[in-house]
N, C-alpha and C. Protein backbone atom coordinates (compact mmCIF):
# COMPACT_ATOMS: atom_id res chain seq x y z
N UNK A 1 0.84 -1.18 0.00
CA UNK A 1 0.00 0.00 0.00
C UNK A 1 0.88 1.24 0.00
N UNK A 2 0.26 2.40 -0.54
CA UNK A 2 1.24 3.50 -0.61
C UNK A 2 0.53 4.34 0.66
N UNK A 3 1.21 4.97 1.23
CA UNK A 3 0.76 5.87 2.18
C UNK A 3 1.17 7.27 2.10
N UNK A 4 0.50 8.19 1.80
CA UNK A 4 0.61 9.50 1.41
C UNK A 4 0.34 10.53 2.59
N UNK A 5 1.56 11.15 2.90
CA UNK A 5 0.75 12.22 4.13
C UNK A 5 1.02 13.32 2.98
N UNK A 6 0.20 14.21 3.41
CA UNK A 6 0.50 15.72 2.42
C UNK A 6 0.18 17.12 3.90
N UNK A 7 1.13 17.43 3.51
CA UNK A 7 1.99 18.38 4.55
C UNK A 7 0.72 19.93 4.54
N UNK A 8 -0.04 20.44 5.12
CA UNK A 8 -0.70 21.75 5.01
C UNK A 8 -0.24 22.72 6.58
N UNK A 9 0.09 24.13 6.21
CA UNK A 9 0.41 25.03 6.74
C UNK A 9 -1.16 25.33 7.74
N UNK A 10 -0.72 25.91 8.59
CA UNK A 10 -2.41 26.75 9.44
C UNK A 10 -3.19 27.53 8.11
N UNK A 11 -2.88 27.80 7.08
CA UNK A 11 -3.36 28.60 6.14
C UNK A 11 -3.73 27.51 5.12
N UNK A 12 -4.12 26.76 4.96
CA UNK A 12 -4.30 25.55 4.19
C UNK A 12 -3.72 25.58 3.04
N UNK A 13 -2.46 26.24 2.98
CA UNK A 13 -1.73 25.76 1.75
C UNK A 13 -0.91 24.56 1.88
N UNK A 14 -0.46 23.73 1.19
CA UNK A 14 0.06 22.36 1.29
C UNK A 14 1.47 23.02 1.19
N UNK A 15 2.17 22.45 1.68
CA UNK A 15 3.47 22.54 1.79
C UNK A 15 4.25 21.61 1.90
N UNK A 16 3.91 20.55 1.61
CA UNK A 16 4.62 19.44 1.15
C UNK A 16 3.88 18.41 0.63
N UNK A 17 4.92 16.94 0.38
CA UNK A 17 4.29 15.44 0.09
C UNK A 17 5.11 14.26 0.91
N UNK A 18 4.70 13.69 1.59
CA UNK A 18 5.59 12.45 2.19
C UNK A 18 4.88 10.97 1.54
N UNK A 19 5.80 10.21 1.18
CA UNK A 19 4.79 9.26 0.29
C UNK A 19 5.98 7.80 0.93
N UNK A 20 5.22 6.81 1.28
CA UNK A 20 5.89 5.82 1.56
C UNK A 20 5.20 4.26 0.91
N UNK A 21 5.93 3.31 0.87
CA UNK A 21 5.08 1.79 0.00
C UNK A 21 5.14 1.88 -1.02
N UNK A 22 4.86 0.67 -1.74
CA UNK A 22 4.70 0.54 -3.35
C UNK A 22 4.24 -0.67 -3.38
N UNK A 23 4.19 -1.25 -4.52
CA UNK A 23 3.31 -2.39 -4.89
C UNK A 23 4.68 -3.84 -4.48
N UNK A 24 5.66 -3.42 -4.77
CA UNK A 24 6.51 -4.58 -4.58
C UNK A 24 7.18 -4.85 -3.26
N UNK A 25 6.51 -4.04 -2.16
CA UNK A 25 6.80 -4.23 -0.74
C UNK A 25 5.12 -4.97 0.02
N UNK A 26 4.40 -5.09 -1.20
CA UNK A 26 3.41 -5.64 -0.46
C UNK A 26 3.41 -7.05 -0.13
N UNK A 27 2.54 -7.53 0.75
CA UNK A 27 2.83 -9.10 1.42
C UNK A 27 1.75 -9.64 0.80
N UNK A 28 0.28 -8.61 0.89
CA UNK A 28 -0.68 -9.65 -0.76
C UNK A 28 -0.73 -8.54 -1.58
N UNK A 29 0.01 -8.74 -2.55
CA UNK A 29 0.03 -7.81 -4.14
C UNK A 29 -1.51 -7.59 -4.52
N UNK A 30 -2.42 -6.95 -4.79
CA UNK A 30 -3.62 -6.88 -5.10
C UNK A 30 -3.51 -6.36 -6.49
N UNK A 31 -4.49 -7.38 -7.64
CA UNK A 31 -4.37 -6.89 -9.14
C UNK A 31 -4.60 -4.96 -9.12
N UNK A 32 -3.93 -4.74 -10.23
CA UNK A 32 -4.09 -3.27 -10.45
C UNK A 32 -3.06 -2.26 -9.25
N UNK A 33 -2.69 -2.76 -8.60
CA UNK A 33 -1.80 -2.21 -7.51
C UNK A 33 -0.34 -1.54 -8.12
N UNK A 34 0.20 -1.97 -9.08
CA UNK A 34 0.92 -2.07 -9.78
C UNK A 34 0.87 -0.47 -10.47
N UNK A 35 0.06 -0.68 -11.17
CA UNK A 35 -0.70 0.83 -11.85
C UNK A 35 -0.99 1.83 -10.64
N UNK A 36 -1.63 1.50 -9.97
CA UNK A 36 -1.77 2.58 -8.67
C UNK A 36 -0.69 3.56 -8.76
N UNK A 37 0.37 2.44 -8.00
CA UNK A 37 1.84 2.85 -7.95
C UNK A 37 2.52 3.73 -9.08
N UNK A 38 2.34 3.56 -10.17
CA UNK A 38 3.04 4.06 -10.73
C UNK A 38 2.18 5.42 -11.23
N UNK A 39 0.90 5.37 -11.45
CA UNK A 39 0.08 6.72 -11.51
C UNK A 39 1.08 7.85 -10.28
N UNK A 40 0.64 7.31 -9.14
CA UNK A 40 1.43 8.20 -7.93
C UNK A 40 2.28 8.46 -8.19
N UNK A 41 3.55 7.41 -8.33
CA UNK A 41 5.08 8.12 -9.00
C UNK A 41 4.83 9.28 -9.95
N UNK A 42 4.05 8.84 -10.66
CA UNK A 42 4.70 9.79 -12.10
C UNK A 42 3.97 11.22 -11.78
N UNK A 43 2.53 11.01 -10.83
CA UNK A 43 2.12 12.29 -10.55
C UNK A 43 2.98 13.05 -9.73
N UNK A 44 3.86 12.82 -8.50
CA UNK A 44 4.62 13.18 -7.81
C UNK A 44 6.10 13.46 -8.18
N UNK A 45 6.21 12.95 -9.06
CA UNK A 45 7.63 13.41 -9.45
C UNK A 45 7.88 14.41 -10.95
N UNK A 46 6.55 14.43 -11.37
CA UNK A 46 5.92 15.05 -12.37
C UNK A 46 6.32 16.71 -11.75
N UNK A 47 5.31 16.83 -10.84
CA UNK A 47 5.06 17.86 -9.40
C UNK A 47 6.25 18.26 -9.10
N UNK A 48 6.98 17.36 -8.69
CA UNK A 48 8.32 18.04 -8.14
C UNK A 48 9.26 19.10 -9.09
N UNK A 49 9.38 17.44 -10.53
CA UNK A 49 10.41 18.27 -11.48
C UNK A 49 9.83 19.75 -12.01
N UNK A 50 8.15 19.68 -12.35
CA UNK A 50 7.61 21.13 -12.56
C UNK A 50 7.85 22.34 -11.97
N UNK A 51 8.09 21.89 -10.35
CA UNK A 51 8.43 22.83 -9.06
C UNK A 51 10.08 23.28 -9.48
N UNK A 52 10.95 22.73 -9.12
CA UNK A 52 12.24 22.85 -9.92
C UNK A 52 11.83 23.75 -11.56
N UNK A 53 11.83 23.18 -12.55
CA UNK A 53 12.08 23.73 -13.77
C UNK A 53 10.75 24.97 -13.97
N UNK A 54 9.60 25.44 -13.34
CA UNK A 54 8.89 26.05 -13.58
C UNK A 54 9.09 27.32 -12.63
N UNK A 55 9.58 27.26 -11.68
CA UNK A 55 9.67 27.71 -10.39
C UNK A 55 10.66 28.31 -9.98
N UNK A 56 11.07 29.37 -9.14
CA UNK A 56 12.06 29.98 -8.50
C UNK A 56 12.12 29.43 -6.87
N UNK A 57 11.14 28.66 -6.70
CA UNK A 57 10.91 28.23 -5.10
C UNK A 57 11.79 27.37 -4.71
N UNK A 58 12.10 27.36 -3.57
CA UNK A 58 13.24 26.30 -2.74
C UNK A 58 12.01 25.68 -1.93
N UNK A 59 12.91 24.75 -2.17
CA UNK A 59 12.78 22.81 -1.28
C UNK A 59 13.65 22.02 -1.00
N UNK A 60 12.78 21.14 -0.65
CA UNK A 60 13.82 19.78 -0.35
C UNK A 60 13.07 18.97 -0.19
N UNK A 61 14.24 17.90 -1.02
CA UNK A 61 13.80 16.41 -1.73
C UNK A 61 14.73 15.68 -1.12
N UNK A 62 14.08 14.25 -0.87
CA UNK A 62 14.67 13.08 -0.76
C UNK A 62 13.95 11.58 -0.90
N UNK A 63 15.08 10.84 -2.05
CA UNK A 63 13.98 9.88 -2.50
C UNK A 63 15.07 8.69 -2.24
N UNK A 64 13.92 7.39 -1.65
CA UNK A 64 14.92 6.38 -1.30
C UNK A 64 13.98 5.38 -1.91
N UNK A 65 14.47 4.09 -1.84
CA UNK A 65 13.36 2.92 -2.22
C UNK A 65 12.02 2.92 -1.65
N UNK A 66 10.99 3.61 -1.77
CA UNK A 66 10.28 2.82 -1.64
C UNK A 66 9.43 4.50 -0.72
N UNK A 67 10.53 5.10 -0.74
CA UNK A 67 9.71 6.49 0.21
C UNK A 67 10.36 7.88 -1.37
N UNK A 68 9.52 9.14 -0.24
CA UNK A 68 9.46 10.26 -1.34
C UNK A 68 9.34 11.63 -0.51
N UNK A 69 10.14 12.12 -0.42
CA UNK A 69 9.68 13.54 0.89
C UNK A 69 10.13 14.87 0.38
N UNK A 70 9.11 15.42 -0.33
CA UNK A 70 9.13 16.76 -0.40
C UNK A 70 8.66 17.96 0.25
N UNK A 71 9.57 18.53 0.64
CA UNK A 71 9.24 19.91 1.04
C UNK A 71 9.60 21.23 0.79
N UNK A 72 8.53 22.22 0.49
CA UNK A 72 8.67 23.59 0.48
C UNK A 72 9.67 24.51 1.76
N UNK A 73 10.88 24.65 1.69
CA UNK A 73 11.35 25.75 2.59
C UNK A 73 11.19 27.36 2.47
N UNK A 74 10.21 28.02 1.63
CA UNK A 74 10.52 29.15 1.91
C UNK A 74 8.34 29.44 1.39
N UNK A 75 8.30 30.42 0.75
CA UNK A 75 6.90 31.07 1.25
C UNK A 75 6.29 30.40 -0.80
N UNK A 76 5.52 30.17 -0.83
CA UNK A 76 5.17 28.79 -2.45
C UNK A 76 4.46 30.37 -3.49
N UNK A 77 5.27 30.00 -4.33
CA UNK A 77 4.42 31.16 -5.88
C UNK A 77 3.04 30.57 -6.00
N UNK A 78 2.35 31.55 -6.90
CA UNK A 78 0.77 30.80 -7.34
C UNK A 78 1.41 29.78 -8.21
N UNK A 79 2.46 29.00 -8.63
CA UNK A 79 2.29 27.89 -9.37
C UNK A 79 2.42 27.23 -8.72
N UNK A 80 3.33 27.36 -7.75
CA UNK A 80 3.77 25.88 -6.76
C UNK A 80 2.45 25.47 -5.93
N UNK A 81 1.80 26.20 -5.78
CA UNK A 81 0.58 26.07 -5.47
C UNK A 81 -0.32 25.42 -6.29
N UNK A 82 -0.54 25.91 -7.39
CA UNK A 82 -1.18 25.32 -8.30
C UNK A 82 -1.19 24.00 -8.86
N UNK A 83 0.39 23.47 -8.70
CA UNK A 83 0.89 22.36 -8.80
C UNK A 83 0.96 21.45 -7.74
N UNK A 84 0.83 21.42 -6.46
CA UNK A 84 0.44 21.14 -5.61
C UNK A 84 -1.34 20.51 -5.29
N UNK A 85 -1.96 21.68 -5.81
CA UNK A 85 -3.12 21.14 -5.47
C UNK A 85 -3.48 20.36 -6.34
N UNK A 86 -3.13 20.29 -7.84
CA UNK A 86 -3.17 19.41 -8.74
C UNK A 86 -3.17 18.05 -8.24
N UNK A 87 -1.87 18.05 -8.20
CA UNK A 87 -1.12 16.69 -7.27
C UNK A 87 -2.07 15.86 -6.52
N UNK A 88 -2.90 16.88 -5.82
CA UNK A 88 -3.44 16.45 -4.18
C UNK A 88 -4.36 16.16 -5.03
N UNK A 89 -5.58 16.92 -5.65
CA UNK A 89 -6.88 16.34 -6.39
C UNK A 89 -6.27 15.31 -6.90
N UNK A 90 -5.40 14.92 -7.48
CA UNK A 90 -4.77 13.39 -8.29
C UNK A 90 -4.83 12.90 -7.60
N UNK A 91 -4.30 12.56 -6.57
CA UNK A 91 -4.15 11.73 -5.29
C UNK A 91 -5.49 11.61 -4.82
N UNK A 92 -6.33 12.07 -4.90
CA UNK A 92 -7.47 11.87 -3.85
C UNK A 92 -8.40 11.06 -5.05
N UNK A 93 -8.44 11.62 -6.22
CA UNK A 93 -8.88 10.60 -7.17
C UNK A 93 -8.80 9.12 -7.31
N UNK A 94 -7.40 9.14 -6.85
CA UNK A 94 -7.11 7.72 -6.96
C UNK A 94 -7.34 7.12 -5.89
N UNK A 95 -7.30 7.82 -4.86
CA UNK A 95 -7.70 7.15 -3.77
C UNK A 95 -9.17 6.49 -3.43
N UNK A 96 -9.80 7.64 -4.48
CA UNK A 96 -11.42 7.88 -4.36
C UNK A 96 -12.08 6.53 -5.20
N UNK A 97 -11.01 6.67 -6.49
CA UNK A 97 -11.35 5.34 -6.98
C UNK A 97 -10.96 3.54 -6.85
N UNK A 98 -9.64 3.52 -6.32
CA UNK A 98 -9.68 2.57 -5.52
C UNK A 98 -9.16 2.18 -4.33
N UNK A 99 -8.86 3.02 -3.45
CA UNK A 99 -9.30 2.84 -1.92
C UNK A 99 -8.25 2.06 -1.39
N UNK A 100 -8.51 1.40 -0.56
CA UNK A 100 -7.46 0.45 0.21
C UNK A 100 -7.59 -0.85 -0.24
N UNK A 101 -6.83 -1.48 -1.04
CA UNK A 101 -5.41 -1.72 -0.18
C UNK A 101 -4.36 -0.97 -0.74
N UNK A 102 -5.02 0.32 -2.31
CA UNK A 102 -3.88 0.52 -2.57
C UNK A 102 -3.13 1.56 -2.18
N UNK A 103 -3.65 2.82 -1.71
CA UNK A 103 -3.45 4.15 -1.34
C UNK A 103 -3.99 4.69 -0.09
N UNK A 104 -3.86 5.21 0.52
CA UNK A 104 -4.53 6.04 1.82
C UNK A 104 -3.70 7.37 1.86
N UNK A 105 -4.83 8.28 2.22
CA UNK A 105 -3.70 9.36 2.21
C UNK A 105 -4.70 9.92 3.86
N UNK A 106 -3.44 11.06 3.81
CA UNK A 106 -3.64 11.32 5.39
C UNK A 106 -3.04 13.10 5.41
N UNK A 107 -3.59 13.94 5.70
CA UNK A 107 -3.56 15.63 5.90
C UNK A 107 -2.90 15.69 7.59
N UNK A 108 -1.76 16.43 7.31
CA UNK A 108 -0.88 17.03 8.60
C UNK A 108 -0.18 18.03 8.38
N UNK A 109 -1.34 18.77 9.58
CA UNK A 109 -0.88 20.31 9.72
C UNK A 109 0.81 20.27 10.74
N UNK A 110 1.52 21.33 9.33
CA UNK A 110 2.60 21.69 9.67
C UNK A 110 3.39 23.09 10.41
């Protein structure tokens, strides 16, 4: 299962993504899990590289097997924003459409 926290300020802007799991750490693989996974990747790293190449904003990234942790360090442009909430409606889509066992996501105020 992937587990998604997404990072929001007292001002409900998101200010980050923490993403942990994938389909090949699971103990029962569930059909379509596979795809899950990789929708998420590509939306999230999609997000990031946009943030970088579209953007003047600072962050910080760190990506290991199987985890993903981005964060905003300084105050987010209307794109990083924009790109962000993108992200998050993606994420909740997928979540919306198939649920657990493959995704859960979870909101923490930062």
């Amino acid at each position: 299962m992937i587990h998604v926290t997404v990072l929001v300020d007292s001002e409900h802007n998101y200010r980050g993504i923490h993403l942990t799991g994938h389909a090949g750490l699971a103990d029962d693989v569930q059909e379509g899990q596979e795809a899950v996974c990789a929708a998420v990747s590509a939306m999230t790293l999609n997000m990031a590289n946009s943030v970088e190449h579209f953007t003047d904003d600072r962050f910080a990234a760190d990506e290991d097997d199987g985890m993903f942790d981005f964060r905003f360090t300084d105050a987010l442009s209307s794109e990083s924003k924009l790109l962000m909430n993108s992200l998050v409606f993606g994420l909740m889509n997928i979540e919306e459409a198939y649920g657990e066992p493959y995704i859960n996501i979870r909101f923490e105020e930062v």
